[in-house]
C-alpha atoms as a PDB file:
ATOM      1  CA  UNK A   1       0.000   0.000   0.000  1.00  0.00           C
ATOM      2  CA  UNK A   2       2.693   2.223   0.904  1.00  0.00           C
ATOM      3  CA  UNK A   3       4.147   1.418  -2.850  1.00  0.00           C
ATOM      4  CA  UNK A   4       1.039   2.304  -4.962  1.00  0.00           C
ATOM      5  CA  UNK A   5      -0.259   5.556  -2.438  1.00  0.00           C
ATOM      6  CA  UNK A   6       3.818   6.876  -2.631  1.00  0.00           C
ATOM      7  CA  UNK A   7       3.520   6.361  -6.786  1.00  0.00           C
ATOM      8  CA  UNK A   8       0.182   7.444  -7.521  1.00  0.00           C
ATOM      9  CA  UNK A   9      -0.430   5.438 -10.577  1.00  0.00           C
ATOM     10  CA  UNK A  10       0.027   2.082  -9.341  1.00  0.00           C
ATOM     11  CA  UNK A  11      -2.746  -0.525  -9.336  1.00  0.00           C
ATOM     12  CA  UNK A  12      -2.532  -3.652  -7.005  1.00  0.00           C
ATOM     13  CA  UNK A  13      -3.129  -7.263  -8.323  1.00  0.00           C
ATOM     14  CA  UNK A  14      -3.586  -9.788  -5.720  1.00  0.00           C
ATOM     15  CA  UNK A  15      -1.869 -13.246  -6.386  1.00  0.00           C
ATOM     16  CA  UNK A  16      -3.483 -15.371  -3.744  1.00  0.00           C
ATOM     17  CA  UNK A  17      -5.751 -18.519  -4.649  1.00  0.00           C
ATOM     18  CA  UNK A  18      -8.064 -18.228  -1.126  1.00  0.00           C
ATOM     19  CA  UNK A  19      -8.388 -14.203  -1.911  1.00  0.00           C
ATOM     20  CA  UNK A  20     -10.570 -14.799  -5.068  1.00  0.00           C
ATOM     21  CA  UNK A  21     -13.332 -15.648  -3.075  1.00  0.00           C
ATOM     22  CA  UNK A  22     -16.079 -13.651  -1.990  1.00  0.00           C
ATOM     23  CA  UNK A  23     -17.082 -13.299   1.443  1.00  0.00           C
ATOM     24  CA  UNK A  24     -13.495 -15.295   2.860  1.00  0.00           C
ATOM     25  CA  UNK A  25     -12.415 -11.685   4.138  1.00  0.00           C
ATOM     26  CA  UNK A  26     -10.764 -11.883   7.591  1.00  0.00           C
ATOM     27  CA  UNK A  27      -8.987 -15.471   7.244  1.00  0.00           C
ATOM     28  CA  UNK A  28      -7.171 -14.285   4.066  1.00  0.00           C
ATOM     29  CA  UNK A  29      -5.978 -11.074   5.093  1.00  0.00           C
ATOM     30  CA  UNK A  30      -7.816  -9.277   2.199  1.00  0.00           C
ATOM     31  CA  UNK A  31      -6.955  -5.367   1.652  1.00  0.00           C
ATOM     32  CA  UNK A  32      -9.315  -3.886   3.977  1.00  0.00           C
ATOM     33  CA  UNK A  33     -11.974  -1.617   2.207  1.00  0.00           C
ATOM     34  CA  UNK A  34     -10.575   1.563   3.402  1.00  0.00           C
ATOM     35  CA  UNK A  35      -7.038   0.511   1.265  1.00  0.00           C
ATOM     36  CA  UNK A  36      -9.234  -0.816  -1.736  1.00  0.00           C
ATOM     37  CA  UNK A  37     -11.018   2.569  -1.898  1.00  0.00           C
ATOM     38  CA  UNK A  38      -7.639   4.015  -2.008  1.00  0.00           C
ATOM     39  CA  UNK A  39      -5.739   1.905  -4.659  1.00  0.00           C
ATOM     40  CA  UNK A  40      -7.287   0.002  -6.893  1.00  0.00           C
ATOM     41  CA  UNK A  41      -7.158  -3.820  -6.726  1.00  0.00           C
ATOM     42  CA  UNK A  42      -7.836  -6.797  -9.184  1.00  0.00           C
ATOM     43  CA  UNK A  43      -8.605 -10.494  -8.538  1.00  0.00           C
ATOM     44  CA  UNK A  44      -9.940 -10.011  -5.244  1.00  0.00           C
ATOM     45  CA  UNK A  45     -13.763 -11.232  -5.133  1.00  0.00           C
ATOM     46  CA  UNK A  46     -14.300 -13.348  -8.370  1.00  0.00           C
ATOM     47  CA  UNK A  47     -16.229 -16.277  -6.513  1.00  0.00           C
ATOM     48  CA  UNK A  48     -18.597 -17.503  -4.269  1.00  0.00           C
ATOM     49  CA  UNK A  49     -16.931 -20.073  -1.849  1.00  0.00           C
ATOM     50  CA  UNK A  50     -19.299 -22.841  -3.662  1.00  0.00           C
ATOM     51  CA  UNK A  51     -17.126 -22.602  -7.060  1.00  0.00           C
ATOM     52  CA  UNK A  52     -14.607 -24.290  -7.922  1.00  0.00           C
ATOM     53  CA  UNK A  53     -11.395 -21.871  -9.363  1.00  0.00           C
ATOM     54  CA  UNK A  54      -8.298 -23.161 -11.400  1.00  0.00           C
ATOM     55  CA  UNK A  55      -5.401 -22.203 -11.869  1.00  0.00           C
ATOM     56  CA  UNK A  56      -6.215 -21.471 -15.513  1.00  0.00           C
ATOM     57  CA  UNK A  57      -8.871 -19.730 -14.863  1.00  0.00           C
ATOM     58  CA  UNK A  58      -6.959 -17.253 -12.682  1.00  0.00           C
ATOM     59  CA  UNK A  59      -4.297 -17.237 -15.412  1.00  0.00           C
ATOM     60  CA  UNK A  60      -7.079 -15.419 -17.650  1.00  0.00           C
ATOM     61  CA  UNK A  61      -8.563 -12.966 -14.691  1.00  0.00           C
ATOM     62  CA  UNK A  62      -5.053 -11.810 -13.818  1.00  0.00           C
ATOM     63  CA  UNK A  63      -4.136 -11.454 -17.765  1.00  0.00           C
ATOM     64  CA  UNK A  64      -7.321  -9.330 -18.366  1.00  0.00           C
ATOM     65  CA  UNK A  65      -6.704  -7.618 -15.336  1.00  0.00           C
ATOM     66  CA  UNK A  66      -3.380  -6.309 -16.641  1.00  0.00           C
ATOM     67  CA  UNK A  67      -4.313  -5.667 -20.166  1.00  0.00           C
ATOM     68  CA  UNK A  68      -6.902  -3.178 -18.113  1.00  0.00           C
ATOM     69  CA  UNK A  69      -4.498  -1.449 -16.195  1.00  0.00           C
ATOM     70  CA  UNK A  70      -1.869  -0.998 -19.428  1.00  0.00           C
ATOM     71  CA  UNK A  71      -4.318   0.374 -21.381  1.00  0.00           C
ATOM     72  CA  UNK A  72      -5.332   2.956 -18.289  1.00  0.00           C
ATOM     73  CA  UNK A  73      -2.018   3.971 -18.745  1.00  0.00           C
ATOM     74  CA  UNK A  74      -1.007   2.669 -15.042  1.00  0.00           C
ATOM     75  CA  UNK A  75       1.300   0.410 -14.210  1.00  0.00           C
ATOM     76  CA  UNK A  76       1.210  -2.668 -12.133  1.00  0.00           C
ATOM     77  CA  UNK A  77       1.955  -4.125  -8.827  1.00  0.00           C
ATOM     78  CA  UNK A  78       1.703  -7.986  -8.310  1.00  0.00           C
ATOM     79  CA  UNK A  79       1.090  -8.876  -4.584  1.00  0.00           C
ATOM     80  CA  UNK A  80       1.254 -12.366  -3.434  1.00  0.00           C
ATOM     81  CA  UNK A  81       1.288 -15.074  -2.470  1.00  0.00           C
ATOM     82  CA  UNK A  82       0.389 -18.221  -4.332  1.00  0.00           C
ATOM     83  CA  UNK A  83       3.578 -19.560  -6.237  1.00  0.00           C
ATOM     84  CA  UNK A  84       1.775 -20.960  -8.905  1.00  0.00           C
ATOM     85  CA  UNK A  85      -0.497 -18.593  -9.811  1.00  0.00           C
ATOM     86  CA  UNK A  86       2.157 -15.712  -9.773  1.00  0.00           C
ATOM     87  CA  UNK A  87       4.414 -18.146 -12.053  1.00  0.00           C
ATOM     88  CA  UNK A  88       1.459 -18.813 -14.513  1.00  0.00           C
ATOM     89  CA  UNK A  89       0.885 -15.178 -15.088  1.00  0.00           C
ATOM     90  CA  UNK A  90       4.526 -13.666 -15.334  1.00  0.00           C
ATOM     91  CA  UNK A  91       5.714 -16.632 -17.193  1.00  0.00           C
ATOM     92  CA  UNK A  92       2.980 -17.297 -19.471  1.00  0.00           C
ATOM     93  CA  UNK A  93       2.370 -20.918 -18.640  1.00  0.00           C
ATOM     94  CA  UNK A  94       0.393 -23.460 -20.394  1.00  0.00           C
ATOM     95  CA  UNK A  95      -1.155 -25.889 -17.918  1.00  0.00           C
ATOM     96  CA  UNK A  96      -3.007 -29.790 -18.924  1.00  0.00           C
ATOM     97  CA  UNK A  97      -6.155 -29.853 -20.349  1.00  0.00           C
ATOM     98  CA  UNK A  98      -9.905 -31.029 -17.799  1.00  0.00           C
ATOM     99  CA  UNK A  99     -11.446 -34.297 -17.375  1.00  0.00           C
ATOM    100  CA  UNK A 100     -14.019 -33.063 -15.196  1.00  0.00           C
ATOM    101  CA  UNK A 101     -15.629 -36.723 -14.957  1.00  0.00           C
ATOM    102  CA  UNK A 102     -12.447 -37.681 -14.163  1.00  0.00           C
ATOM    103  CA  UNK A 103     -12.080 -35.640 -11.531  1.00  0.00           C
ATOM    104  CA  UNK A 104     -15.628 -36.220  -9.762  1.00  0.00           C
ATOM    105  CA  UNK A 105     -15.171 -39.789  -9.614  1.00  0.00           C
ATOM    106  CA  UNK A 106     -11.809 -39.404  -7.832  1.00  0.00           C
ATOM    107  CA  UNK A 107     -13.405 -36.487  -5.382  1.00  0.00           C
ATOM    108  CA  UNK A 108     -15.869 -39.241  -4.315  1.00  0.00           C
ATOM    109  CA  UNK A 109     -12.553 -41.542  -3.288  1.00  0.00           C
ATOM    110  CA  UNK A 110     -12.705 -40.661   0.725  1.00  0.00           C
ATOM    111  CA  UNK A 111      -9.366 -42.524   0.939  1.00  0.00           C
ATOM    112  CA  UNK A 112      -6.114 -39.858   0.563  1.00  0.00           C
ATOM    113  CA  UNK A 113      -4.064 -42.174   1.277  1.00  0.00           C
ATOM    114  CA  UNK A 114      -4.927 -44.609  -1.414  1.00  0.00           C
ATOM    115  CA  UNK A 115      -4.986 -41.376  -4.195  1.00  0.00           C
ATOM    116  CA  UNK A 116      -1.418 -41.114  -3.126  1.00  0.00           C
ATOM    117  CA  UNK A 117      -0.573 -44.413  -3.733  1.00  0.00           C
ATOM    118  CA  UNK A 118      -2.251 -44.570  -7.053  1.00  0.00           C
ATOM    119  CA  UNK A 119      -0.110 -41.454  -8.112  1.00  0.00           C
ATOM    120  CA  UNK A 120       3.043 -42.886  -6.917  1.00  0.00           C
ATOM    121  CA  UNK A 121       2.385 -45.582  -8.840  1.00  0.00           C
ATOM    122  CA  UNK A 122       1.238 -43.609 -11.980  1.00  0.00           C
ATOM    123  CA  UNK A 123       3.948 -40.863 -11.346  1.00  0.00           C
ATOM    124  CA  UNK A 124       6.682 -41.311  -9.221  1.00  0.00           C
ATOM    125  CA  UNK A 125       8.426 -37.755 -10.140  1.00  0.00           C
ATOM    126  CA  UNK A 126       4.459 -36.109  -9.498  1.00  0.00           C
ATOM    127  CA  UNK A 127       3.882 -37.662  -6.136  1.00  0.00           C
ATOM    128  CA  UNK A 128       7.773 -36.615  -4.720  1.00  0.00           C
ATOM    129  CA  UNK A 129       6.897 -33.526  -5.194  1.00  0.00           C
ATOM    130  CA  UNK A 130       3.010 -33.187  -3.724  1.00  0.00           C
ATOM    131  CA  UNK A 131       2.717 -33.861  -0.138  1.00  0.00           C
ATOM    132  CA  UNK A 132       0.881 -37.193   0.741  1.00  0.00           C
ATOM    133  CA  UNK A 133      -1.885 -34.861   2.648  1.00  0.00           C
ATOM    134  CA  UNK A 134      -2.474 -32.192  -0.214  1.00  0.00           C
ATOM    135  CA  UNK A 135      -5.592 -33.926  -1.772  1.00  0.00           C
ATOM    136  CA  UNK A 136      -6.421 -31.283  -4.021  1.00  0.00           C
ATOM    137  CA  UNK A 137      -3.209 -31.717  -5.502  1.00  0.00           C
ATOM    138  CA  UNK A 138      -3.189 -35.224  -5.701  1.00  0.00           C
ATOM    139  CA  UNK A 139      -6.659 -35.256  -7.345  1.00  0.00           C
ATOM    140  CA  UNK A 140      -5.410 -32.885 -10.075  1.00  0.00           C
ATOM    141  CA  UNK A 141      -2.289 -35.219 -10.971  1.00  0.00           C
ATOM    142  CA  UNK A 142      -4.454 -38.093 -10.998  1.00  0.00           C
ATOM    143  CA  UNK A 143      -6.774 -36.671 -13.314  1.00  0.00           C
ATOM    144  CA  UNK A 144      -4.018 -35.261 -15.860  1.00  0.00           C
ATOM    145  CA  UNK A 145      -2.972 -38.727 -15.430  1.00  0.00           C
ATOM    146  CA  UNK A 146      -5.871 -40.548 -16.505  1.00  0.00           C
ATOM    147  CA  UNK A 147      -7.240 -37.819 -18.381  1.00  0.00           C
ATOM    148  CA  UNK A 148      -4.245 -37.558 -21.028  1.00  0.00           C
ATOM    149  CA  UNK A 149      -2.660 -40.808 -20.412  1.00  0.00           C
ATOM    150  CA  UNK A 150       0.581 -38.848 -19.888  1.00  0.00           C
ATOM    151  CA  UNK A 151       2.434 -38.445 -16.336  1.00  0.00           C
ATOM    152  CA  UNK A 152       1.361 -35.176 -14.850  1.00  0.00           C
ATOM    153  CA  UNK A 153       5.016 -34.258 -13.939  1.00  0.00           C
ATOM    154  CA  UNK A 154       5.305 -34.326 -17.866  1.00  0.00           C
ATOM    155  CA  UNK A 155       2.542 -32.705 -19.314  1.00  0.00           C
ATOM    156  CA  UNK A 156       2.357 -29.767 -15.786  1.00  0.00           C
ATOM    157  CA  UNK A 157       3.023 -26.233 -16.479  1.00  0.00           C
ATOM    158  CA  UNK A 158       6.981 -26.739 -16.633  1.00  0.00           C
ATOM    159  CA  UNK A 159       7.489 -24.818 -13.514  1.00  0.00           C
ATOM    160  CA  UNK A 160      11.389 -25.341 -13.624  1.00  0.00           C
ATOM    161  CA  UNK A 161      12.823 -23.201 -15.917  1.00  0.00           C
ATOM    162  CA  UNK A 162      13.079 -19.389 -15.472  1.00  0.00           C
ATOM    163  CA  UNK A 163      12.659 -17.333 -18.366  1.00  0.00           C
ATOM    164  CA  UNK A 164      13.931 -13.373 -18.605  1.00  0.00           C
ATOM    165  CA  UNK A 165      10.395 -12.004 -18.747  1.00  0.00           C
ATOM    166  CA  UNK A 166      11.052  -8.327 -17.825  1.00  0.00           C
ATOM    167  CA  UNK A 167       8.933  -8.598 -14.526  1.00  0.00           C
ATOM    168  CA  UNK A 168      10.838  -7.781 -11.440  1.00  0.00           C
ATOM    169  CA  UNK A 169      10.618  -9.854  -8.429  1.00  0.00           C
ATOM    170  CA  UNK A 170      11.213  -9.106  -4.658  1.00  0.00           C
ATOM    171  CA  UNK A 171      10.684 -11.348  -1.856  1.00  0.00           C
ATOM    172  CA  UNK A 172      10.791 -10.540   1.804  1.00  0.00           C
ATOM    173  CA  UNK A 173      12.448 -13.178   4.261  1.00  0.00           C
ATOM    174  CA  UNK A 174      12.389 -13.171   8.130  1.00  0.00           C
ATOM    175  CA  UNK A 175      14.114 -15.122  10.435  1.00  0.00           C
ATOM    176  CA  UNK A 176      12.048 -18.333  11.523  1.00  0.00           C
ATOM    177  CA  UNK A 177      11.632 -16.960  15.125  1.00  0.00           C
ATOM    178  CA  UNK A 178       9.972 -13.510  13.827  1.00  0.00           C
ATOM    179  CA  UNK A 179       8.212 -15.582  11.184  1.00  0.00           C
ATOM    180  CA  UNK A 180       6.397 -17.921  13.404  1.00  0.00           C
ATOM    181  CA  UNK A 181       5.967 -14.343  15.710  1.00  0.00           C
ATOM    182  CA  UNK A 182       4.286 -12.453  13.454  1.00  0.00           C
ATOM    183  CA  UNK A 183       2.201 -15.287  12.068  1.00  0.00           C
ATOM    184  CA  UNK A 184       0.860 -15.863  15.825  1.00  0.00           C
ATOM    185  CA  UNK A 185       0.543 -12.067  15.921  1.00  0.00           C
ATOM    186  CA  UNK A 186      -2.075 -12.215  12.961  1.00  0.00           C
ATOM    187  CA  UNK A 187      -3.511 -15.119  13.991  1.00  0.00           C
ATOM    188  CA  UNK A 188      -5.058 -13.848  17.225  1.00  0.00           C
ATOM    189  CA  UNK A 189      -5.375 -10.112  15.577  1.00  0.00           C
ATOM    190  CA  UNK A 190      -7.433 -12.287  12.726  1.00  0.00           C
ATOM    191  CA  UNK A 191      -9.268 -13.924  15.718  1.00  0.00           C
ATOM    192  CA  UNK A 192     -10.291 -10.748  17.584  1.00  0.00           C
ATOM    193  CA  UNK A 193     -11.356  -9.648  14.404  1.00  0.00           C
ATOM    194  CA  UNK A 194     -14.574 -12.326  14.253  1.00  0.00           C
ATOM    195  CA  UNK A 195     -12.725 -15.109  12.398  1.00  0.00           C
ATOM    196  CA  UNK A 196     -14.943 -17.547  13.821  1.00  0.00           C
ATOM    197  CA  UNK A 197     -18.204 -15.210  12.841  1.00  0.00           C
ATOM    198  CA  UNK A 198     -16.672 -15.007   9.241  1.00  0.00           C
ATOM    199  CA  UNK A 199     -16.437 -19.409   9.269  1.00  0.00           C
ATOM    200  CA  UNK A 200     -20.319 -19.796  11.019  1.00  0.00           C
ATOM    201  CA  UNK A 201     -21.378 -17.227   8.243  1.00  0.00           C
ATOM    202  CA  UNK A 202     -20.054 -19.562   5.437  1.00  0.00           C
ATOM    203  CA  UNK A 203     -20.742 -22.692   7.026  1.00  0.00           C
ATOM    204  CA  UNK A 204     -24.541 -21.736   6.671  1.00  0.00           C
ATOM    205  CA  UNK A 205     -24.070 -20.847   2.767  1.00  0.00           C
ATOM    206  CA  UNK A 206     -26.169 -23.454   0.548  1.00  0.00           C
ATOM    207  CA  UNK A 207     -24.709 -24.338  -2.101  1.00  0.00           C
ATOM    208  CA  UNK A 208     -21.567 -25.145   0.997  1.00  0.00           C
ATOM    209  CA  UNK A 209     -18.590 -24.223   0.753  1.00  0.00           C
ATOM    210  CA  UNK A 210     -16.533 -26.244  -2.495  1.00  0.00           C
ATOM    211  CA  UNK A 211     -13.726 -28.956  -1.269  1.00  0.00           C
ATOM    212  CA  UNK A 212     -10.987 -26.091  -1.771  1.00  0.00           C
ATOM    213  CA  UNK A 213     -12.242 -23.192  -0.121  1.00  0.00           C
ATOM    214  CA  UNK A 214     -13.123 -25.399   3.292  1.00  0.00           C
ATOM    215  CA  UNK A 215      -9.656 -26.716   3.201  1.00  0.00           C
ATOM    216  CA  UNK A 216      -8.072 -23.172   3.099  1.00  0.00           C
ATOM    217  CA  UNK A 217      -5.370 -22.109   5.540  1.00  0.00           C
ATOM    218  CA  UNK A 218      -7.938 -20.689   9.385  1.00  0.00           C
ATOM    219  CA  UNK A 219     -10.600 -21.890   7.195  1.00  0.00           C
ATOM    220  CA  UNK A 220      -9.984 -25.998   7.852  1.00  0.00           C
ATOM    221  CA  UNK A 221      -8.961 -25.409  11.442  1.00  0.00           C
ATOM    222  CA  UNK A 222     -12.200 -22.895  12.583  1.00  0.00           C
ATOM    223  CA  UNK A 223     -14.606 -25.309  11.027  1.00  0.00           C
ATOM    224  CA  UNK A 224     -13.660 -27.940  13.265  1.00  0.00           C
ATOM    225  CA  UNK A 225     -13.668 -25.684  16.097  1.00  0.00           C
ATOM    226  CA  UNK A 226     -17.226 -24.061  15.134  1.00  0.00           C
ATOM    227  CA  UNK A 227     -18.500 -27.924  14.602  1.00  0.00           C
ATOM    228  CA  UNK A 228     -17.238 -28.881  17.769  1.00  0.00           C
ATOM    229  CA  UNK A 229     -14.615 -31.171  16.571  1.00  0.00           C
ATOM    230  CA  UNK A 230     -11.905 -28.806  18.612  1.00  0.00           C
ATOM    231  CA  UNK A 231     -11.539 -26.235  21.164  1.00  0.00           C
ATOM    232  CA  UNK A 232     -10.585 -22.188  20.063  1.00  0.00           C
ATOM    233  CA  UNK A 233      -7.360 -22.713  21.295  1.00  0.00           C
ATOM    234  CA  UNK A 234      -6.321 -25.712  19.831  1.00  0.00           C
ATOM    235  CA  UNK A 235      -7.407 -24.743  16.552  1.00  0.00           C
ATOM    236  CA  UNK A 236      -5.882 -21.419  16.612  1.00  0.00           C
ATOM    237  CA  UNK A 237      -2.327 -23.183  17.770  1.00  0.00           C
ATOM    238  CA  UNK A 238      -3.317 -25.091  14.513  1.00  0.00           C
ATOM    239  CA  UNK A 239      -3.731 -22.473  12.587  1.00  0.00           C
ATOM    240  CA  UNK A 240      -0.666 -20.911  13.454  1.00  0.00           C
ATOM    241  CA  UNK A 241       1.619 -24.216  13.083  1.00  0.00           C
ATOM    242  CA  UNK A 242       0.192 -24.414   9.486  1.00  0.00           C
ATOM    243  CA  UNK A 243       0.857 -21.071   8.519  1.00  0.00           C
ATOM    244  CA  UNK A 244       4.341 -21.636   9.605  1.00  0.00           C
ATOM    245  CA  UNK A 245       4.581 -24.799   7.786  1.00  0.00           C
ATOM    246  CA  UNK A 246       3.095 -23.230   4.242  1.00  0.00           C
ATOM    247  CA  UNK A 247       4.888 -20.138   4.451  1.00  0.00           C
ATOM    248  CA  UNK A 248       8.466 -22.285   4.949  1.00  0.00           C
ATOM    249  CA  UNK A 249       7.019 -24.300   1.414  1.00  0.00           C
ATOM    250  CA  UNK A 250       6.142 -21.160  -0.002  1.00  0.00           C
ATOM    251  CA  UNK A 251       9.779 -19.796   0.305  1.00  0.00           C
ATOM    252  CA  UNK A 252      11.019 -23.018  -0.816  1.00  0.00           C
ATOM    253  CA  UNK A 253       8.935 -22.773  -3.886  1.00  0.00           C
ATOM    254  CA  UNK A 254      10.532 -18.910  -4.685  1.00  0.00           C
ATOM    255  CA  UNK A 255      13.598 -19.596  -3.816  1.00  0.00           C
ATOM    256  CA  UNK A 256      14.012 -22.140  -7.244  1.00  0.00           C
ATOM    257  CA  UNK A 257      13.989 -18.540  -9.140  1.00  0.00           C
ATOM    258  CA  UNK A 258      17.295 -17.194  -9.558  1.00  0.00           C
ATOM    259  CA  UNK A 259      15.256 -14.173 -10.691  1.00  0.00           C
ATOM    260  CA  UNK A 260      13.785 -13.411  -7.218  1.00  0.00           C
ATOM    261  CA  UNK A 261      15.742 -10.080  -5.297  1.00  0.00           C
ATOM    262  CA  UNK A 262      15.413 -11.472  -1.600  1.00  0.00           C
ATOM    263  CA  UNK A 263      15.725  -8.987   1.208  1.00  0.00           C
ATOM    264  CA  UNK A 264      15.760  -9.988   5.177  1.00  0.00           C
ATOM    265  CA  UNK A 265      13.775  -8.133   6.916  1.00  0.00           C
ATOM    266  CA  UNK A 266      13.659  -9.729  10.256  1.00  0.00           C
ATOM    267  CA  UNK A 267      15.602  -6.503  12.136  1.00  0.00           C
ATOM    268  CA  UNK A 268      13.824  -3.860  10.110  1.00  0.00           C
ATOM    269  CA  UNK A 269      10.375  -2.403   9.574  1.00  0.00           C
ATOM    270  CA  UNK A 270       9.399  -4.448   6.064  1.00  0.00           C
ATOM    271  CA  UNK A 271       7.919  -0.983   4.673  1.00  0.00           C
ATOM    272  CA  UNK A 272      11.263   0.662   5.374  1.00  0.00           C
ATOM    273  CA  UNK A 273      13.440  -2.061   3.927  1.00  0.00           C
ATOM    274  CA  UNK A 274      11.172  -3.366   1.041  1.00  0.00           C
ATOM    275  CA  UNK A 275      10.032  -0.025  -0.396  1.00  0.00           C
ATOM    276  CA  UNK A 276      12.968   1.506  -2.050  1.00  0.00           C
ATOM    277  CA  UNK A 277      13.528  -1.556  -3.972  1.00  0.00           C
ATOM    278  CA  UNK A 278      10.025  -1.500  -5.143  1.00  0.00           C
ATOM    279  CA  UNK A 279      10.217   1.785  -6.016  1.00  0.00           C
ATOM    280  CA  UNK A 280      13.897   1.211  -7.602  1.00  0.00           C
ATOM    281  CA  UNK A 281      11.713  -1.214 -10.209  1.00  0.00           C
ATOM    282  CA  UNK A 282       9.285   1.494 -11.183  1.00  0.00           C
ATOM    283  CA  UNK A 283      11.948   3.561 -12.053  1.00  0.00           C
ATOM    284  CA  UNK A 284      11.508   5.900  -9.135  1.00  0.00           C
END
């Protein structure tokens, strides 16, 4: 925010696959409304929690989303996030094709464990590299695999090479004490802030919430808690061991791209140490 408000003609794209959802405000750390009404944002809001939302799909929102703000004559600022998503729109990728029966008849499989076998089987390379527990993931290989009669890890999005595509990249990094610190910070600060309101809310939705969104990072963990499975505390000491655990996979996954500029900011106020390099990229 500091960024786009200091520049003036600077619009905000988010890159985050939970933030596309409507209504999924507090548990995703959305830009609050008094920040949207002051910079403009994109891909925020394109779903109800009941849909389903691909990668592809967000591949076209964010590319339409940019061809808008180029021909405003503004300039853009990627914010994010999802690896994947931020990879498929600054690199152009081309993912598998659907099988959506495919897919349905595999969603109805109640046994995770047994999908993971199957893709090990199928696709050794594809099932080292998805975590046993990530179902959604493990559904989509399975279906490419079936599907296309190809492994998945051959016919995915080729996520390993690093093209020069004129976009520049910055990542923040903190230490692993002020990470796991600052994630309990927002945690509780998400808490006070009527997480658990936000999850009863949805929970009463008809059509429910899709597979994805009710496995989303607070989401997963509240729901239990709300349906009695847990207590608040336990699931918000959940909630916070998660978080650590995806944002230590979510560095991981940046830090395969040479191209990233990394920049610690565990002693420093992030704004402080993160803006001029920002700023350096727009030529400011």
């Amino acid at each position: 925010m500091h960024v786009a408000s200091t520049l003036g003609d600077v619009d905000v794209v988010a890159i985050d696959a939970m933030q596309v959802y409507r209504r999924m405000d507090i548990g995703t750390a959305k830009p609050t409304a008094a920040d949207r009404a002051a910079v403009r944002h994109y891909c925020l809001d394109l779903v109800e929690p009941s849909e389903r939302f691909t990668a592809t799909q967000f591949q076209a929102e964010a590319s339409r989303a940019l061809d808008q703000i180029q021909a405003s004559g503004r300039r853009a600022l990627l914010v994010g996030g999802t690896g994947l998503y931020l990879t498929a729109v600054v690199d152009e990728l081309v993912f598998p094709g659907e099988w959506p029966e495919i897919r349905a008849e595999l969603e109805t499989n109640a046994d995770t464990a047994g999908l993971y076998r199957r893709l090990a089987e199928l696709d050794p390379p594809a099932a080292g590299k998805i975590e046993p527990n990530n179902r959604r993931r493990i559904v989509r290989a399975l279906e490419v695999c079936l599907g296309s009669g190809e492994r998945f890890s051959d016919a995915g999005p080729g996520t390993a090479t690093f093209p020069d595509n004129g976009v520049v990249q910055v990542g923040i990094r903190w230490s692993r004490s002020e990470l796991a610190r600052r994630i309990a910070q927002r945690v509780d600060a998400m808490i006070t802030d009527g997480l658990v309101d936000e999850v009863r809310q949805l929970l009463a939705d008809d059509p429910p919430m899709s597979r994805t969104a009710a496995q989303a990072l607070g989401y997963k963990e509240m729901i239990d808690h709300v349906e009695g499975r847990s207590s608040l505390s336990a699931a918000r000491d959940e909630v916070v061991l998660r978080t650590v655990q995806f944002a230590v996979r979510q560095e991981r996954w940046y830090r395969r791209d040479p191209r990233v500029c990394w920049i610690d900011v565990s002693d420093v106020d992030p704004v402080d140490a993160v803006s001029p390099a920002v700023l350096r990229a727009f030529g400011e």
